[in-house]
Protein backbone atom coordinates (compact mmCIF):
# COMPACT_ATOMS: atom_id res chain seq x y z
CA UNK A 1 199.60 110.98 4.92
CA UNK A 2 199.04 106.99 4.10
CA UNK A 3 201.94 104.34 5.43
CA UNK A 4 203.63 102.66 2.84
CA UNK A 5 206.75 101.15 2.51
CA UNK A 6 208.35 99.11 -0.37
CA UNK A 7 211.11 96.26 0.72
CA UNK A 8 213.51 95.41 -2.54
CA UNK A 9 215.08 91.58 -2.18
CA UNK A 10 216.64 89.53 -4.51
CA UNK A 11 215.94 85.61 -4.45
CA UNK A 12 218.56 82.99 -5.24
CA UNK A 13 217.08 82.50 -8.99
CA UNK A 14 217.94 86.08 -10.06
CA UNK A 15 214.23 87.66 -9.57
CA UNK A 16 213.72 90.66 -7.48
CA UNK A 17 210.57 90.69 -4.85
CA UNK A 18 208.81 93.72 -4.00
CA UNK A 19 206.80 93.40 -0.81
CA UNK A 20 204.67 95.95 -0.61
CA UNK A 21 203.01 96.99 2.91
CA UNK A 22 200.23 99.62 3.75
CA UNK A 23 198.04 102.23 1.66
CA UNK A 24 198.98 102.44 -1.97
CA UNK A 25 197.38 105.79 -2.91
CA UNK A 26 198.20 108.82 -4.85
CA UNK A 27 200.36 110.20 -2.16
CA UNK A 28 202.42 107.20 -1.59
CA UNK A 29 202.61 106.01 -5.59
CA UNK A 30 205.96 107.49 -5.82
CA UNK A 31 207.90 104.95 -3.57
CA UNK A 32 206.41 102.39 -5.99
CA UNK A 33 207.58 104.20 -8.96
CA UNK A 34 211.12 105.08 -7.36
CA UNK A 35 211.21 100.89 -6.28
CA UNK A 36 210.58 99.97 -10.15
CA UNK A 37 212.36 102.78 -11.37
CA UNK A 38 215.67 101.67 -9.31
CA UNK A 39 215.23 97.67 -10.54
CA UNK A 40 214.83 98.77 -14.25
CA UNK A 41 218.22 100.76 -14.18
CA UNK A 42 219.84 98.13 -12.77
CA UNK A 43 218.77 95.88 -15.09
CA UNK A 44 216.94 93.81 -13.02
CA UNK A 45 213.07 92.60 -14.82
CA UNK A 46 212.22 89.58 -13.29
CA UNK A 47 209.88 91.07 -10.92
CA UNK A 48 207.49 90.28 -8.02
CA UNK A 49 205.59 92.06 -6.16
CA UNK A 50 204.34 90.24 -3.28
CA UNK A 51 201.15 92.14 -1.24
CA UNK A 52 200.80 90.25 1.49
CA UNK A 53 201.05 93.12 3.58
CA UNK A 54 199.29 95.76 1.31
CA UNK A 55 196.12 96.62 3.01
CA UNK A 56 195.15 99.34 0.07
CA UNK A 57 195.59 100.05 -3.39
CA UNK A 58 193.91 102.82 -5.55
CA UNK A 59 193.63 103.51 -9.35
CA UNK A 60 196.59 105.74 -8.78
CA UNK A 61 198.24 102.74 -7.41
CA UNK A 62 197.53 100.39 -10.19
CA UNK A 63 198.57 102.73 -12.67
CA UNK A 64 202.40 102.39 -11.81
CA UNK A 65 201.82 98.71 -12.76
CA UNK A 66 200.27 99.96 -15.93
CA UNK A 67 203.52 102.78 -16.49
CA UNK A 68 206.13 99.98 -15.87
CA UNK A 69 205.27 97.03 -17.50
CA UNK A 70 206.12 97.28 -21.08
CA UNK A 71 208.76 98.19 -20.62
CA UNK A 72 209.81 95.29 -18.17
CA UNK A 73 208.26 92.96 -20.78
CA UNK A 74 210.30 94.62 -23.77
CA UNK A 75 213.48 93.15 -21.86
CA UNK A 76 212.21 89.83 -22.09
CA UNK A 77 210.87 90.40 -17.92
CA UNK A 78 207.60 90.49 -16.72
CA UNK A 79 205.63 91.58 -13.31
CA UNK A 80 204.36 88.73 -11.35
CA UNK A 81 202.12 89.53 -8.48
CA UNK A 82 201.16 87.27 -5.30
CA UNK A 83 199.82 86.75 -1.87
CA UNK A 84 196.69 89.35 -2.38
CA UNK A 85 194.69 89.18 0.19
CA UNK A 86 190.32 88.51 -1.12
CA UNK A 87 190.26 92.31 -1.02
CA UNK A 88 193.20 93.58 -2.49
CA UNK A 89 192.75 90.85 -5.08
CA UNK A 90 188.84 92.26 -5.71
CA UNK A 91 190.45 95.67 -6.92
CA UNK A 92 192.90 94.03 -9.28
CA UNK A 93 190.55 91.51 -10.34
CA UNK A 94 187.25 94.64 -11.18
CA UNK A 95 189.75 95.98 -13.16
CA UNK A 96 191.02 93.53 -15.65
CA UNK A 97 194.14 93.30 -13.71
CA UNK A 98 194.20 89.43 -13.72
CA UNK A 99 194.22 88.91 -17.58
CA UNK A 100 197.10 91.47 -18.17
CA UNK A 101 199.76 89.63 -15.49
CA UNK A 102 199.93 86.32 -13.31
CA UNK A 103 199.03 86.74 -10.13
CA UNK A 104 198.92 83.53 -7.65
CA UNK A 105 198.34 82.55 -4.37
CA UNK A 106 202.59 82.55 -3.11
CA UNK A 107 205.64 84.09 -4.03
CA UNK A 108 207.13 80.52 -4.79
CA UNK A 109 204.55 80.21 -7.36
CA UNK A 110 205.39 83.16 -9.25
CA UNK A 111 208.86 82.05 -9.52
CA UNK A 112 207.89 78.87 -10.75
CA UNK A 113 206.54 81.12 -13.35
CA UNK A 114 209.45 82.94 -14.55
CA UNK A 115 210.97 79.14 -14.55
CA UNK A 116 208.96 77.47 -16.97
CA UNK A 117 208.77 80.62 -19.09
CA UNK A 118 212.74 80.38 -19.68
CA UNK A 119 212.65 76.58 -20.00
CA UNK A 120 210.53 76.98 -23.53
């Protein structure tokens, strides 16, 4: 079985950070889903998911992006994704991945993000 683990923390500005690390694949999908699962019923939607550390992500894996985020968005959150390494980002980018959520270059970036968004 892939390696992949899923670390939940909460910065100062009241967004959550996922850091993702390993093989996202169809066996290991469901500590994604139980990670986004857990931040939704706590009301928590300002989400990031920084992959610095995720060395693999499959179709399987991008759908729980797909499954989660309208209904993030329909509380007003959204999914922010950064630090991709050239080929994580390849994946997300073949797919169409970069015109359906931001995804920068560092986690400070996407929170800069959810900032401006809540200052218009």
């Amino acid at each position: 079985m892939s390696d992949f683990k899923v670390m939940v923390r909460e910065r100062n500005d009241n967004i959550h950070t996922l850091e993702l690390k390993g093989y996202l694949d169809a066996h290991t999908t469901p500590v994604l889903e139980d990670a986004f699962q857990k931040l939704l019923s706590e009301k928590k939607y300002r989400i990031i998911v920084n992959c610095k550390d995720l060395s693999y992500i499959s179709s399987a894996g991008l759908g729980v992006f797909m499954a989660f985020i309208e209904d993030v968005r329909a509380e007003e959150g959204d999914i922010k994704m950064s630090d991709m390494t050239p080929k994580v980002f390849n994946i997300f980018d073949l797919l169409g991945f970069p015109m359906l959520y931001d995804i920068v270059k560092t986690e400070d970036e996407a929170a800069k993000k959810f900032a401006e968004k809540s200052v218009r």
